[in-house]
Protein backbone atom coordinates (compact mmCIF):
# COMPACT_ATOMS: atom_id res chain seq x y z
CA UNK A 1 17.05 -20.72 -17.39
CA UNK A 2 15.49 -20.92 -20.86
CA UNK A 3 17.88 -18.18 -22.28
CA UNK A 4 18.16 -18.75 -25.76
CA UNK A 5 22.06 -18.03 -24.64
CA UNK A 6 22.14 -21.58 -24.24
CA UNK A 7 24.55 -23.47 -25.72
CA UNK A 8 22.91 -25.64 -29.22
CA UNK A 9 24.27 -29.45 -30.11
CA UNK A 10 23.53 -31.89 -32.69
CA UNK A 11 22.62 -35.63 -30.78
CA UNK A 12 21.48 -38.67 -32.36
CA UNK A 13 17.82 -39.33 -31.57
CA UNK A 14 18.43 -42.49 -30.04
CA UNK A 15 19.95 -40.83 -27.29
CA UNK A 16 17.09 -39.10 -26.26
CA UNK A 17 13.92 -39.89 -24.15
CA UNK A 18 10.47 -37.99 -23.52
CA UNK A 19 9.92 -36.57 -20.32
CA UNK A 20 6.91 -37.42 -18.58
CA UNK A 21 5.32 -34.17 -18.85
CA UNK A 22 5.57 -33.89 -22.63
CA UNK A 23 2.04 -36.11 -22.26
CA UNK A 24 -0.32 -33.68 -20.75
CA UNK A 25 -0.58 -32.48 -24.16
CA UNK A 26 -2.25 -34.72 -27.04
CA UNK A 27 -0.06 -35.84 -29.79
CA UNK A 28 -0.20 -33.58 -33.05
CA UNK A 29 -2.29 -35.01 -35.83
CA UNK A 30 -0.96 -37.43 -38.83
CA UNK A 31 -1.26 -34.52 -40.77
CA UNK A 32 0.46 -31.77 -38.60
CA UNK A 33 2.80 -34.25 -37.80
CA UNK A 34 3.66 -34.50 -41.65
CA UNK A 35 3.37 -31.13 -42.36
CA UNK A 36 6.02 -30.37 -39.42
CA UNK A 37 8.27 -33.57 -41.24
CA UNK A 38 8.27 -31.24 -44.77
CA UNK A 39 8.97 -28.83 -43.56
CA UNK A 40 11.78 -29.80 -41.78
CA UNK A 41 12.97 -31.81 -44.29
CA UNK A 42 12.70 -28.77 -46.78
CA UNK A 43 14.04 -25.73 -44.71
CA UNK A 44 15.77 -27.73 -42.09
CA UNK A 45 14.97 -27.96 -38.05
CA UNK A 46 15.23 -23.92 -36.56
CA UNK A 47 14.03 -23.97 -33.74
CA UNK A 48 16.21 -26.64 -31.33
CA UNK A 49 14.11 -29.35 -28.67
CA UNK A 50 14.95 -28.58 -24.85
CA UNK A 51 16.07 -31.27 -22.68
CA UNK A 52 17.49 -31.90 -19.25
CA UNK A 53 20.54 -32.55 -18.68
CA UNK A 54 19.73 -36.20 -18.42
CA UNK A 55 18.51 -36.40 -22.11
CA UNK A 56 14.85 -35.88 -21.70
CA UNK A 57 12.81 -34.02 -23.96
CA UNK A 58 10.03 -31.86 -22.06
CA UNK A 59 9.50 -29.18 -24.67
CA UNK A 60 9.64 -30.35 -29.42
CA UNK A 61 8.59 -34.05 -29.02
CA UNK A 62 7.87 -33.21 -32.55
CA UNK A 63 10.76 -32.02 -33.78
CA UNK A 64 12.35 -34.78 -32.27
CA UNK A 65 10.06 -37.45 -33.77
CA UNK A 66 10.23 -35.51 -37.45
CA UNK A 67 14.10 -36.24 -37.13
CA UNK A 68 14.11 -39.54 -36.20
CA UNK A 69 11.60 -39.97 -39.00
CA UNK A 70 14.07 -38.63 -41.57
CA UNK A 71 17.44 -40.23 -40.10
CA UNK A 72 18.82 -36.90 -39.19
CA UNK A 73 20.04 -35.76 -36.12
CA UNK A 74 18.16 -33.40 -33.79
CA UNK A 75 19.26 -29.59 -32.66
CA UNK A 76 19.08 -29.40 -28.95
CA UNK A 77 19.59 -26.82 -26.23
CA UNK A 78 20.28 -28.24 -22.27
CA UNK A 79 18.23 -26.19 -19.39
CA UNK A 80 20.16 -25.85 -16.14
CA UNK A 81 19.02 -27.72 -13.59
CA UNK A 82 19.66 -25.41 -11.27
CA UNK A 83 16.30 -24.38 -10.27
CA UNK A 84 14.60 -25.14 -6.84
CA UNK A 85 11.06 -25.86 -7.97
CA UNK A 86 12.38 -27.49 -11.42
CA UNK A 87 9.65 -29.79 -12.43
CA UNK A 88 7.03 -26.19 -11.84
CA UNK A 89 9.11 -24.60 -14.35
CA UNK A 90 9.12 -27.00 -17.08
CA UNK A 91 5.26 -27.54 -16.48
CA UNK A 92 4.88 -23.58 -16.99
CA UNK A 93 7.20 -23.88 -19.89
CA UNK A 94 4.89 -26.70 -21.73
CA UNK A 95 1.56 -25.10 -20.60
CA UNK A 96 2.65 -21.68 -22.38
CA UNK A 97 4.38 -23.04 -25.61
CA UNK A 98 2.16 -25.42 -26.25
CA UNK A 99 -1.15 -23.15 -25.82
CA UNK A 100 0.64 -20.77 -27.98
CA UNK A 101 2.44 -22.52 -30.52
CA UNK A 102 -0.27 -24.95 -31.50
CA UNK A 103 -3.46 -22.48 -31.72
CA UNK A 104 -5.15 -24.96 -29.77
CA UNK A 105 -9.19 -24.57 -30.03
CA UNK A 106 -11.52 -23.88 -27.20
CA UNK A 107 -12.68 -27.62 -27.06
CA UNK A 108 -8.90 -28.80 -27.16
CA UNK A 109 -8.05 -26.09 -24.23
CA UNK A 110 -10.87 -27.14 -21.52
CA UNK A 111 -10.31 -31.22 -22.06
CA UNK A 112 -6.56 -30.16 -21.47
CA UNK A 113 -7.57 -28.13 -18.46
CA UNK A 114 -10.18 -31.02 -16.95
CA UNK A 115 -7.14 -33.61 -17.48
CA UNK A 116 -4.54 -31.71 -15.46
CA UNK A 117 -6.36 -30.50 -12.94
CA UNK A 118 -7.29 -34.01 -12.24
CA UNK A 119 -3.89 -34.88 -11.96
CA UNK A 120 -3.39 -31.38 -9.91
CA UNK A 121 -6.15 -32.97 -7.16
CA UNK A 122 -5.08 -36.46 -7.21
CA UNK A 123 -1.51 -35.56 -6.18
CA UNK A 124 -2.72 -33.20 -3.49
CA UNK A 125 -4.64 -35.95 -1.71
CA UNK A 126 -1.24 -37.64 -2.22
CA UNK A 127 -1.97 -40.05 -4.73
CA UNK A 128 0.51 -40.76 -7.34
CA UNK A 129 1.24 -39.53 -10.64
CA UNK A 130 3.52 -41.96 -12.09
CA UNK A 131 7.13 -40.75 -13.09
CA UNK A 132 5.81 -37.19 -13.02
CA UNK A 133 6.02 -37.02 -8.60
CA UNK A 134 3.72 -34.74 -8.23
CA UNK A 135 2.88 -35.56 -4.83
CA UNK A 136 1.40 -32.30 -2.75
CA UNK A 137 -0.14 -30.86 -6.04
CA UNK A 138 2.89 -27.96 -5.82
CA UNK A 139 4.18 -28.30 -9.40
CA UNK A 140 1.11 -26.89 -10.94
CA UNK A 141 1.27 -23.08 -10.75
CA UNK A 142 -2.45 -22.40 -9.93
CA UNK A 143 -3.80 -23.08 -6.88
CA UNK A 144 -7.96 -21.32 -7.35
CA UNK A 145 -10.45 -22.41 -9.96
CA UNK A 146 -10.49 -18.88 -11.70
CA UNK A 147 -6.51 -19.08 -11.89
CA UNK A 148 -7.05 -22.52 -13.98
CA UNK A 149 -9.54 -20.90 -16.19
CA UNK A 150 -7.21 -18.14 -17.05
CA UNK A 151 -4.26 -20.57 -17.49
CA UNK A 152 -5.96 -22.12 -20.46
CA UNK A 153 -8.80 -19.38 -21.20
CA UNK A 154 -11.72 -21.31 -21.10
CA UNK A 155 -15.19 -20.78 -19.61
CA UNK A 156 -16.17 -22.29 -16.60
CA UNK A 157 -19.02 -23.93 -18.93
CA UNK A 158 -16.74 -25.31 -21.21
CA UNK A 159 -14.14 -26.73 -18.17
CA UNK A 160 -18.02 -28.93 -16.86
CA UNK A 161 -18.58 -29.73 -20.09
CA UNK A 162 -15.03 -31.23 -20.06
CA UNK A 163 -15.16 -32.74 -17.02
CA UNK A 164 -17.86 -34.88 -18.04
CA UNK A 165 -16.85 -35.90 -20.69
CA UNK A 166 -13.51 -37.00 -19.33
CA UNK A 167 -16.00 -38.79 -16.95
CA UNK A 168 -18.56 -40.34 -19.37
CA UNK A 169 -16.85 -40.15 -22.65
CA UNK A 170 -15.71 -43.44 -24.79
CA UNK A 171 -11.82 -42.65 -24.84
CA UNK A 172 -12.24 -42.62 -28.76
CA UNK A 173 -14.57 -39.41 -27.94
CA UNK A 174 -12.37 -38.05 -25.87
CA UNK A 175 -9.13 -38.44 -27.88
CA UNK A 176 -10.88 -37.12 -30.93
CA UNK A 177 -11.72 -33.68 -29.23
CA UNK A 178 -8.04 -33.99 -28.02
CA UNK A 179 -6.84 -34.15 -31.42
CA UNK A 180 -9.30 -31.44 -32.79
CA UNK A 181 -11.38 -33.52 -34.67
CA UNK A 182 -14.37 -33.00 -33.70
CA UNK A 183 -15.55 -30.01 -31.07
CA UNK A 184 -17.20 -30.28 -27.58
CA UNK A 185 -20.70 -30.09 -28.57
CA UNK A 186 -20.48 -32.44 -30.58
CA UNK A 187 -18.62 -35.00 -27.85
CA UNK A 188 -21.22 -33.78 -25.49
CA UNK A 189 -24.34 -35.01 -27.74
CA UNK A 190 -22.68 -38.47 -27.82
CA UNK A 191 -21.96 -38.09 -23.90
CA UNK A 192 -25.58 -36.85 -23.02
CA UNK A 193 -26.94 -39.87 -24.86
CA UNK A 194 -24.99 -42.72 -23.58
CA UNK A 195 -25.55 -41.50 -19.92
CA UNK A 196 -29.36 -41.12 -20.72
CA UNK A 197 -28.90 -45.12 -22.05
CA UNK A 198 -27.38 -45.87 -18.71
CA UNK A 199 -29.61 -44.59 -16.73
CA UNK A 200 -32.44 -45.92 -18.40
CA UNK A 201 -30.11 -49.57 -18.32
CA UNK A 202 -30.29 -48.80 -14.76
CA UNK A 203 -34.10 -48.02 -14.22
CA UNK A 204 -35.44 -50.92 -16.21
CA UNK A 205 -33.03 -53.17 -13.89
CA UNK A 206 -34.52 -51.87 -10.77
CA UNK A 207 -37.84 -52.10 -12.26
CA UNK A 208 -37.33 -56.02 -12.48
């Protein structure tokens, strides 16, 4: 399915769209992002963006965007759709190139790893998960705890510490240990703190 056998086109940007699942991952930083755009500009695009047949990106939303940024078109290569459980296999396909393309930290992994296994849950309960349809939980490939924590190869303190932050944290915390900028001890000092505040919000309002 993702043979690099597959036939490679030039298409104008405009004609392309990002699949839903290209957003379980964070966005690369302004500087990545710029690096990537150099280089590109300076050596050229090598490795081509996949996309459905229908247009959508699911695996180089960078590429893409470094292309659009410099008015060029964008080397693509079309998966098959001829696969059963489709939407699994592109999920598997952006879990593994993005953990190891992007030398993603251990802070970065675990937040990842809360975020989709909350989505995971949700749509096994049957609630919905936007464009994504992930109704019945199926399209994730793990289906235990320990399988998740070898997906993403994080500790099972480092996947609570995530949790709670996703939980607790301001979404500024949260999307700077998404972006790398800071780690998770350093989210969870800012965590621990406001929920200490809270609760202590809370007391002195019972106490009146």
């Amino acid at each position: 399915m993702f043979s690099n056998d597959a036939k490679i086109e030039e298409k104008d940007t405009d004609l392309l769209t990002l699949h839903p699942v290209v957003f379980l991952f964070p966005e690369l930083r302004d500087k990545e992002f710029s690096k990537l755009t150099d280089s590109i500009a300076a050596m050229g695009q090598i490795d081509p963006v996949w996309i459905t047949s229908d247009n959508q990106i699911f695996d180089g939303r960078h590429r893409w965007q470094a292309q659009k940024k410099l008015g060029n078109k964008v080397l693509c290569r079309t998966l098959k759709d001829t696969d059963t459980e489709l939407l699994t296999t592109i999920i598997d396909r952006v879990i593994a190139q993005n953990l190891g393309r992007r030398h993603m930290t251990k802070s970065q992994r675990a937040i990842v790893a809360a975020a989709m296994e909350e989505k995971r849950i949700k749509a096994e309960v049957g609630q919905t998960q936007g464009e994504l349809d992930l109704c019945g939980g199926a399209a994730f490939s793990w289906t235990t705890f320990d399988e998740l924590l070898e997906t993403f190869d994080v500790t099972k303190a480092a996947y609570r510490d995530a949790r709670q932050l996703l939980k607790h944290g301001e979404p500024e915390t949260i999307k700077a240990v998404e972006s790398g900028r800071i780690n998770m001890l350093e989210a969870m000092n800012t965590v621990r703190q406001r929920i200490k505040l809270t609760r202590e919000a809370e007391m002195e309002c019972l106490d009146k």
